[in-house]
PDB file of N, CA and C in Angstrom:
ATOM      1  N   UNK A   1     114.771 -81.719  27.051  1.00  0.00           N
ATOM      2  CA  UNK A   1     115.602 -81.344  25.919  1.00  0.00           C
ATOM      3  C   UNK A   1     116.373 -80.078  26.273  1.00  0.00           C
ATOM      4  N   UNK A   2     117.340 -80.007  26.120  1.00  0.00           N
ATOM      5  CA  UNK A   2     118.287 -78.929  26.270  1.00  0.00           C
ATOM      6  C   UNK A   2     118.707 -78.703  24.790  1.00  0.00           C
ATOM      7  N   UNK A   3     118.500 -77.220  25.202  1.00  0.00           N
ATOM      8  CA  UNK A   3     119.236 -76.514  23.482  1.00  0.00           C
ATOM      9  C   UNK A   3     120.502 -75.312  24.266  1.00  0.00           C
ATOM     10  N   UNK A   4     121.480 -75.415  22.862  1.00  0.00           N
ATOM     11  CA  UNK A   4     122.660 -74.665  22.786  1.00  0.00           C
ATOM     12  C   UNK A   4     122.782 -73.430  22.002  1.00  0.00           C
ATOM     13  N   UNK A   5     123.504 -72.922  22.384  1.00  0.00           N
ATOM     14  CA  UNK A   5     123.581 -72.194  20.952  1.00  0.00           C
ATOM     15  C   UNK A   5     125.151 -72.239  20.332  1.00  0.00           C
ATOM     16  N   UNK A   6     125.033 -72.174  19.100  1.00  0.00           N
ATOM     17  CA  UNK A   6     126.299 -72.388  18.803  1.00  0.00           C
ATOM     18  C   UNK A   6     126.460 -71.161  17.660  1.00  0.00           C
ATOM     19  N   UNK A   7     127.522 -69.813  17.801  1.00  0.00           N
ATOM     20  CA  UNK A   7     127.889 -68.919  17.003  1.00  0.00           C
ATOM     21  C   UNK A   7     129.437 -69.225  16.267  1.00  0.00           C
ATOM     22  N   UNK A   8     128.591 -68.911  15.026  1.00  0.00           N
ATOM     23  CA  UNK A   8     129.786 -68.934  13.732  1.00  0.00           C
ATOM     24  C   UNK A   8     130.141 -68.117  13.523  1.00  0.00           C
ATOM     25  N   UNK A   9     129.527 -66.504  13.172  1.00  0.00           N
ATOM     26  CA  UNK A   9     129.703 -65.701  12.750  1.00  0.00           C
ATOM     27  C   UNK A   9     129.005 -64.933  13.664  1.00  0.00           C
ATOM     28  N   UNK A  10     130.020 -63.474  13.239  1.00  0.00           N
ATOM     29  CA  UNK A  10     128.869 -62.397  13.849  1.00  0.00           C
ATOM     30  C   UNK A  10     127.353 -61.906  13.786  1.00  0.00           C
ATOM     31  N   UNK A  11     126.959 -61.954  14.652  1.00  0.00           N
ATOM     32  CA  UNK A  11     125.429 -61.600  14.269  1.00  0.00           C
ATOM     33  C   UNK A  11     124.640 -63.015  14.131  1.00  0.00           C
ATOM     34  N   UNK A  12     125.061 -64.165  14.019  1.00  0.00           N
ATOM     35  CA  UNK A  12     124.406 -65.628  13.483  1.00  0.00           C
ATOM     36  C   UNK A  12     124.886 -66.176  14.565  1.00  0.00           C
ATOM     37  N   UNK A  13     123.327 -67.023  14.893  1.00  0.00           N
ATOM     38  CA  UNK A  13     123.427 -68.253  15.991  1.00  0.00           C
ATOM     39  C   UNK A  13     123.161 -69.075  15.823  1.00  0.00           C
ATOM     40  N   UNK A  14     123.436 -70.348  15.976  1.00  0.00           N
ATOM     41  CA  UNK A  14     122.678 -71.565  15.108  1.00  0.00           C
ATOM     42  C   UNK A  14     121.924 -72.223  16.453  1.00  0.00           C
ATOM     43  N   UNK A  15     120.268 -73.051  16.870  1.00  0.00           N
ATOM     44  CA  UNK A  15     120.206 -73.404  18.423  1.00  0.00           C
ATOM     45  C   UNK A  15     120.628 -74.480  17.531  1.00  0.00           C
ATOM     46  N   UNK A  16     121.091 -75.034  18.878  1.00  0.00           N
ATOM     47  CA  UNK A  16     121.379 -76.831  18.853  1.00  0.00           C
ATOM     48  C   UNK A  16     120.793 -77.450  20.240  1.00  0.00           C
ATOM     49  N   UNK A  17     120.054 -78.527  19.155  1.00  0.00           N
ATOM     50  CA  UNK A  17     119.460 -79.820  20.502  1.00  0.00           C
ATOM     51  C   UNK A  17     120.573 -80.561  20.483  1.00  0.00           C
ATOM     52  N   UNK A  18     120.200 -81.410  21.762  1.00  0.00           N
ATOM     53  CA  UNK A  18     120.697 -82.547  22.334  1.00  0.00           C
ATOM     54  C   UNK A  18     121.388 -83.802  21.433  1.00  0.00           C
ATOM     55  N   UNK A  19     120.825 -83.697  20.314  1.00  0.00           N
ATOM     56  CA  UNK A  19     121.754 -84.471  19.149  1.00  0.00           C
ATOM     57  C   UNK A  19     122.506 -84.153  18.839  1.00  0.00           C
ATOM     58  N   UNK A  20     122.841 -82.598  19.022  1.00  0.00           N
ATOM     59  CA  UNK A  20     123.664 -81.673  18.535  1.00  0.00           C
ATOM     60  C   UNK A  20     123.390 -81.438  16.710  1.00  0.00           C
ATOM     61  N   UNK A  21     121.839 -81.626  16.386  1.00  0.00           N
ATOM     62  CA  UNK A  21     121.555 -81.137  15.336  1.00  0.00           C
ATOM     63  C   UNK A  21     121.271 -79.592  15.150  1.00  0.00           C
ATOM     64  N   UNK A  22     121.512 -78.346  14.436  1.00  0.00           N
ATOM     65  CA  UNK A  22     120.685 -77.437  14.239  1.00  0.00           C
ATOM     66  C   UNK A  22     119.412 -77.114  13.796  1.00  0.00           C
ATOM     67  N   UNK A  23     118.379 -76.464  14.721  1.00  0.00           N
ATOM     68  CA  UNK A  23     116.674 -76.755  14.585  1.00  0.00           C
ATOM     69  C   UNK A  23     116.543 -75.319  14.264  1.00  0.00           C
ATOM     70  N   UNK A  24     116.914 -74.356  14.383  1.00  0.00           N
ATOM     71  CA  UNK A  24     116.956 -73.008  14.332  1.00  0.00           C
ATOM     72  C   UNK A  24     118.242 -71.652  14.493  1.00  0.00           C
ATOM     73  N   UNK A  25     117.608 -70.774  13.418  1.00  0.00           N
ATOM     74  CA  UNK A  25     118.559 -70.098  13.679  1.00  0.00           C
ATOM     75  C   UNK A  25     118.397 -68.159  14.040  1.00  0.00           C
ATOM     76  N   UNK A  26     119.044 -67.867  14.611  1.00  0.00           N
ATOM     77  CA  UNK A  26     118.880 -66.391  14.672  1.00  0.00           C
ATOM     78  C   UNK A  26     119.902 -65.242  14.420  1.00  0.00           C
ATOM     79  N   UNK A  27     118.891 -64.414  13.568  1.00  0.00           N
ATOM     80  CA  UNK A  27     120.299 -63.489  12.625  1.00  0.00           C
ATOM     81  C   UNK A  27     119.795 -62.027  13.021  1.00  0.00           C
ATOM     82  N   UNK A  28     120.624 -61.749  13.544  1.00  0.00           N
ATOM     83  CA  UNK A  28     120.779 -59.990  13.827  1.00  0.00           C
ATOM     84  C   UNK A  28     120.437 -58.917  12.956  1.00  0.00           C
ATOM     85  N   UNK A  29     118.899 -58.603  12.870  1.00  0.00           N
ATOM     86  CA  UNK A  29     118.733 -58.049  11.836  1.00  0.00           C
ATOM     87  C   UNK A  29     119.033 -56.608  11.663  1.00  0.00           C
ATOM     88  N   UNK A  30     119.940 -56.203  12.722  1.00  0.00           N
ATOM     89  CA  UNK A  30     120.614 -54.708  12.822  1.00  0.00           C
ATOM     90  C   UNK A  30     121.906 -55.005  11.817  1.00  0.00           C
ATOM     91  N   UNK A  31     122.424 -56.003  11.365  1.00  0.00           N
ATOM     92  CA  UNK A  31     123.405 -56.359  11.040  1.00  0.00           C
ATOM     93  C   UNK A  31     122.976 -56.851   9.481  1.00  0.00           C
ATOM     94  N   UNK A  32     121.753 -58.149   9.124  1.00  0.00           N
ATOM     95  CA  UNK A  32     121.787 -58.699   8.390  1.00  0.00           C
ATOM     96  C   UNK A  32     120.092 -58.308   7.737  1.00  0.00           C
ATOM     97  N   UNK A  33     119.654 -57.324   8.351  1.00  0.00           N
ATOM     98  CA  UNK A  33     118.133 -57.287   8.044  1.00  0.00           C
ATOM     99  C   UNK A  33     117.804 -57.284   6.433  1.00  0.00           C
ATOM    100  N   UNK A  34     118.961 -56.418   5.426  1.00  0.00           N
ATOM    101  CA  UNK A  34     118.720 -56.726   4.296  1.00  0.00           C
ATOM    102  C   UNK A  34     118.827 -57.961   3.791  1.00  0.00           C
ATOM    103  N   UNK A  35     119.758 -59.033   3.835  1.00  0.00           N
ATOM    104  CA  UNK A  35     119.433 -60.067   3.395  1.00  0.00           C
ATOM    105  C   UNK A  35     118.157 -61.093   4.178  1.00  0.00           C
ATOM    106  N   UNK A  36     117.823 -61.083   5.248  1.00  0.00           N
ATOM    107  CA  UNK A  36     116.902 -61.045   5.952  1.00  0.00           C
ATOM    108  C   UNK A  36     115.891 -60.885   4.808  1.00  0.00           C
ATOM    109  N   UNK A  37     115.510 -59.756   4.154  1.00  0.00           N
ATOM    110  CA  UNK A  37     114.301 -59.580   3.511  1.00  0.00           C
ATOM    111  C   UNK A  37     114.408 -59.994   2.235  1.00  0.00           C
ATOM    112  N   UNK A  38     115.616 -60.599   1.488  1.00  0.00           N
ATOM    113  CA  UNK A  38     115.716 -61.044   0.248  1.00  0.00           C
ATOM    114  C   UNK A  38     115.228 -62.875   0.577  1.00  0.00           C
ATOM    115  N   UNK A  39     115.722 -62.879   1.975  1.00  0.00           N
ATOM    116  CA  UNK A  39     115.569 -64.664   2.651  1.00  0.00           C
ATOM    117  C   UNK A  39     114.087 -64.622   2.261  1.00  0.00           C
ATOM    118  N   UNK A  40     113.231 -63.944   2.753  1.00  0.00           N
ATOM    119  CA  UNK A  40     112.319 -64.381   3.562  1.00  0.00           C
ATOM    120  C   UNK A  40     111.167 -64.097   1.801  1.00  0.00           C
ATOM    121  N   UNK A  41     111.707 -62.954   1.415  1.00  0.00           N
ATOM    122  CA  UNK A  41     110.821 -63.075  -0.076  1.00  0.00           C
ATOM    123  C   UNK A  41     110.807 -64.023  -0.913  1.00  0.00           C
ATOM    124  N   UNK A  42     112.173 -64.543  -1.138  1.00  0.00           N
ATOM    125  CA  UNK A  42     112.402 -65.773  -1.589  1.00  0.00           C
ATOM    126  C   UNK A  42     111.640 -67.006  -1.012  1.00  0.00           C
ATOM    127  N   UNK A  43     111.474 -66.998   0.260  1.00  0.00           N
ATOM    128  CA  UNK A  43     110.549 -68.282   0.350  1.00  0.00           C
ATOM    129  C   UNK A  43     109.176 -68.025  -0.172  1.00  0.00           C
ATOM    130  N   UNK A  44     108.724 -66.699   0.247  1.00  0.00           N
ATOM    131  CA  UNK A  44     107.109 -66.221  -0.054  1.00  0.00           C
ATOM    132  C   UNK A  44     107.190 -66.920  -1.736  1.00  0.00           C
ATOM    133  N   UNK A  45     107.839 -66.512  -2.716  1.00  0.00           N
ATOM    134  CA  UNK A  45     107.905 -66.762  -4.027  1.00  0.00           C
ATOM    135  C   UNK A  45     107.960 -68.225  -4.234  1.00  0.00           C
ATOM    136  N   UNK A  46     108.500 -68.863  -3.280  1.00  0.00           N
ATOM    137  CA  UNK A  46     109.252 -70.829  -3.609  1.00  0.00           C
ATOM    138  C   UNK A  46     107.198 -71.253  -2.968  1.00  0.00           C
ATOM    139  N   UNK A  47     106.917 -70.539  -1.778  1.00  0.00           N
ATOM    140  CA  UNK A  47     105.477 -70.597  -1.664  1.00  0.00           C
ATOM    141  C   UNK A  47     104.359 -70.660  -2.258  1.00  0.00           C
ATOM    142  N   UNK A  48     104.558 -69.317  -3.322  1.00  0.00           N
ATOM    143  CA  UNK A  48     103.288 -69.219  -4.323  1.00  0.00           C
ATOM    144  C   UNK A  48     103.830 -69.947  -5.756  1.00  0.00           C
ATOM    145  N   UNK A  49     104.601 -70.553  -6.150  1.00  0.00           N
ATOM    146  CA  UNK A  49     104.726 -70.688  -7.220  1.00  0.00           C
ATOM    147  C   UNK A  49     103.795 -71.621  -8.196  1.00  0.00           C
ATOM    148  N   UNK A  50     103.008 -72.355  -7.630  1.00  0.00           N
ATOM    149  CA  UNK A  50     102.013 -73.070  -7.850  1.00  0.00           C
ATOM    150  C   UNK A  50     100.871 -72.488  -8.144  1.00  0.00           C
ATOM    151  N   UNK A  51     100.788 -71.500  -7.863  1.00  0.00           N
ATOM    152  CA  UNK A  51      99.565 -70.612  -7.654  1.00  0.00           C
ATOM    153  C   UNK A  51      99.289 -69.981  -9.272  1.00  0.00           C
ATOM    154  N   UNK A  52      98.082 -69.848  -9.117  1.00  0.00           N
ATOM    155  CA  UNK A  52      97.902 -69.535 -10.816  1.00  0.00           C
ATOM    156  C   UNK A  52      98.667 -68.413 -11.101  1.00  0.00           C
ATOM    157  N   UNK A  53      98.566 -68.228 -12.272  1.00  0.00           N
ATOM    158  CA  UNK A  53      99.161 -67.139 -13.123  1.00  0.00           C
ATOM    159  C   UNK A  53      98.179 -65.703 -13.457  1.00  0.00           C
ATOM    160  N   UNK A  54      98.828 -64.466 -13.574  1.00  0.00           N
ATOM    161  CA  UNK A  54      97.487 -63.787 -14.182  1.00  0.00           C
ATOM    162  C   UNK A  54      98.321 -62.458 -14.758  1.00  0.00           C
ATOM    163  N   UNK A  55      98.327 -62.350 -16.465  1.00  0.00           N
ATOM    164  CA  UNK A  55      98.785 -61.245 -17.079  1.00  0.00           C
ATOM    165  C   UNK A  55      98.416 -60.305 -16.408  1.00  0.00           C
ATOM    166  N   UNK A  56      99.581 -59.240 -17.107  1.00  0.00           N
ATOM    167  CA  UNK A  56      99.328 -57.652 -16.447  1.00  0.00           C
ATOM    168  C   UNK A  56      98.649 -57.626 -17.139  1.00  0.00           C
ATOM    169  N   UNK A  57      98.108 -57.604 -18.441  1.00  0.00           N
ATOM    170  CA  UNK A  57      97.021 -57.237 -19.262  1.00  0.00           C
ATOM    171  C   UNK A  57      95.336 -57.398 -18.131  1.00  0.00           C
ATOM    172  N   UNK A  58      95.515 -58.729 -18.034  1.00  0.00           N
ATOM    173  CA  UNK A  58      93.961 -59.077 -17.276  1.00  0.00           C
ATOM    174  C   UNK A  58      93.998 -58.238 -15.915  1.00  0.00           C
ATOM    175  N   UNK A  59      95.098 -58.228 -15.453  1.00  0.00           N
ATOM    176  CA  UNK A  59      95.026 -57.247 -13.893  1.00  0.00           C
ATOM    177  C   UNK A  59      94.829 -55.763 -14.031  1.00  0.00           C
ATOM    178  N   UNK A  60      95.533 -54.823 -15.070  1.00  0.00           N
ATOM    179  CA  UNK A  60      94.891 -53.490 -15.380  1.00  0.00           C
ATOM    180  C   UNK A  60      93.796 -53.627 -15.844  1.00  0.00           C
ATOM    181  N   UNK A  61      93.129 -54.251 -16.169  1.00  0.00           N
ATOM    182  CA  UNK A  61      91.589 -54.388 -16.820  1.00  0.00           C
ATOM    183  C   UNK A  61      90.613 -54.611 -15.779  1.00  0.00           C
ATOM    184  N   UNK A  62      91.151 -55.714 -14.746  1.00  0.00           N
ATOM    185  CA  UNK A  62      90.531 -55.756 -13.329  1.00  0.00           C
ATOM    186  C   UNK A  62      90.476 -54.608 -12.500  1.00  0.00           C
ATOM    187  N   UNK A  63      91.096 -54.287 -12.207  1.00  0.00           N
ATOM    188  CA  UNK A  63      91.763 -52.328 -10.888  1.00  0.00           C
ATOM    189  C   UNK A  63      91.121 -51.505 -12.121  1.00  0.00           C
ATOM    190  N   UNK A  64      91.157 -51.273 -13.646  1.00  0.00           N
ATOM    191  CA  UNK A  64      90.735 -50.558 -13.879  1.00  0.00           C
ATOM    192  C   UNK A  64      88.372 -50.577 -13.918  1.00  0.00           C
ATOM    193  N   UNK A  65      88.004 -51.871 -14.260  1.00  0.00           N
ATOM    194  CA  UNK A  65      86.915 -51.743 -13.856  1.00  0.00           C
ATOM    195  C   UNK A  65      86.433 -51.808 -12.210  1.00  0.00           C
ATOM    196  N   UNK A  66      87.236 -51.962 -11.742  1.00  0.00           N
ATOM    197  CA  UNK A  66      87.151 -51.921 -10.121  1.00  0.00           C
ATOM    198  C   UNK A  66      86.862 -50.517  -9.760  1.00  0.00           C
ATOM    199  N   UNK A  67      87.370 -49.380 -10.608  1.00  0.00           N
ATOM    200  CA  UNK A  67      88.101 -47.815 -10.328  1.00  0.00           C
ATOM    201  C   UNK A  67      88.985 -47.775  -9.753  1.00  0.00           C
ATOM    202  N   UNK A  68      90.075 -48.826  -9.797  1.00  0.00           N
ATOM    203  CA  UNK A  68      91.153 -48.513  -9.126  1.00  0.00           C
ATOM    204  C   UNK A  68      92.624 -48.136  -9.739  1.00  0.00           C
ATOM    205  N   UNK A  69      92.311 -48.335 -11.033  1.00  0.00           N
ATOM    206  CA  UNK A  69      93.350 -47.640 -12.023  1.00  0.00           C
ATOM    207  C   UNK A  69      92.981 -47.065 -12.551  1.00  0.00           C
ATOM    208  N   UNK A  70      93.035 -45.475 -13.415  1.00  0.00           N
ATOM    209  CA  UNK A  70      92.476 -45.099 -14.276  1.00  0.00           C
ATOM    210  C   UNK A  70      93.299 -45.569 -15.221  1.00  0.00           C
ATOM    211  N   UNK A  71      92.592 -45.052 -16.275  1.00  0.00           N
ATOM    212  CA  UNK A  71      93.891 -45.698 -17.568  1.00  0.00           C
ATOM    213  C   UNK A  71      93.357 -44.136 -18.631  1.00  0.00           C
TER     214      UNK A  71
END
């Protein structure tokens, strides 16, 4: 398999295989690192969203009998 790279923009590379599909990409994070970290939170969030729920009410009540909040 041979991969390419193919640049659109500055700072952005797209690889390309042999189909000439794009499998990956790489972004200059001297250039793009802030959106970089809005990308990558956004997936963490599309990740947990399934994940239970838990009021701030029940979580200061938790850290606080833990001793980890005073209140």
């Amino acid at each position: 398999m041979k991969i390419t790279e193919e640049k659109i923009m500055e700072g952005i590379k797209f690889v390309i295989d042999d189909s000439g599909h794009r499998t990956a990409v790489q972004i200059d994070l001297n250039l793009y690192g802030e959106l970089w970290e809005d990308l990558y939170d956004n997936l963490i969030a599309r990740m947990r969203e399934d994940e239970p729920r838990e009021t701030l009410q029940s979580v200061k009540e938790r850290l606080s009998k833990d001793g980890k909040l005073k209140t």
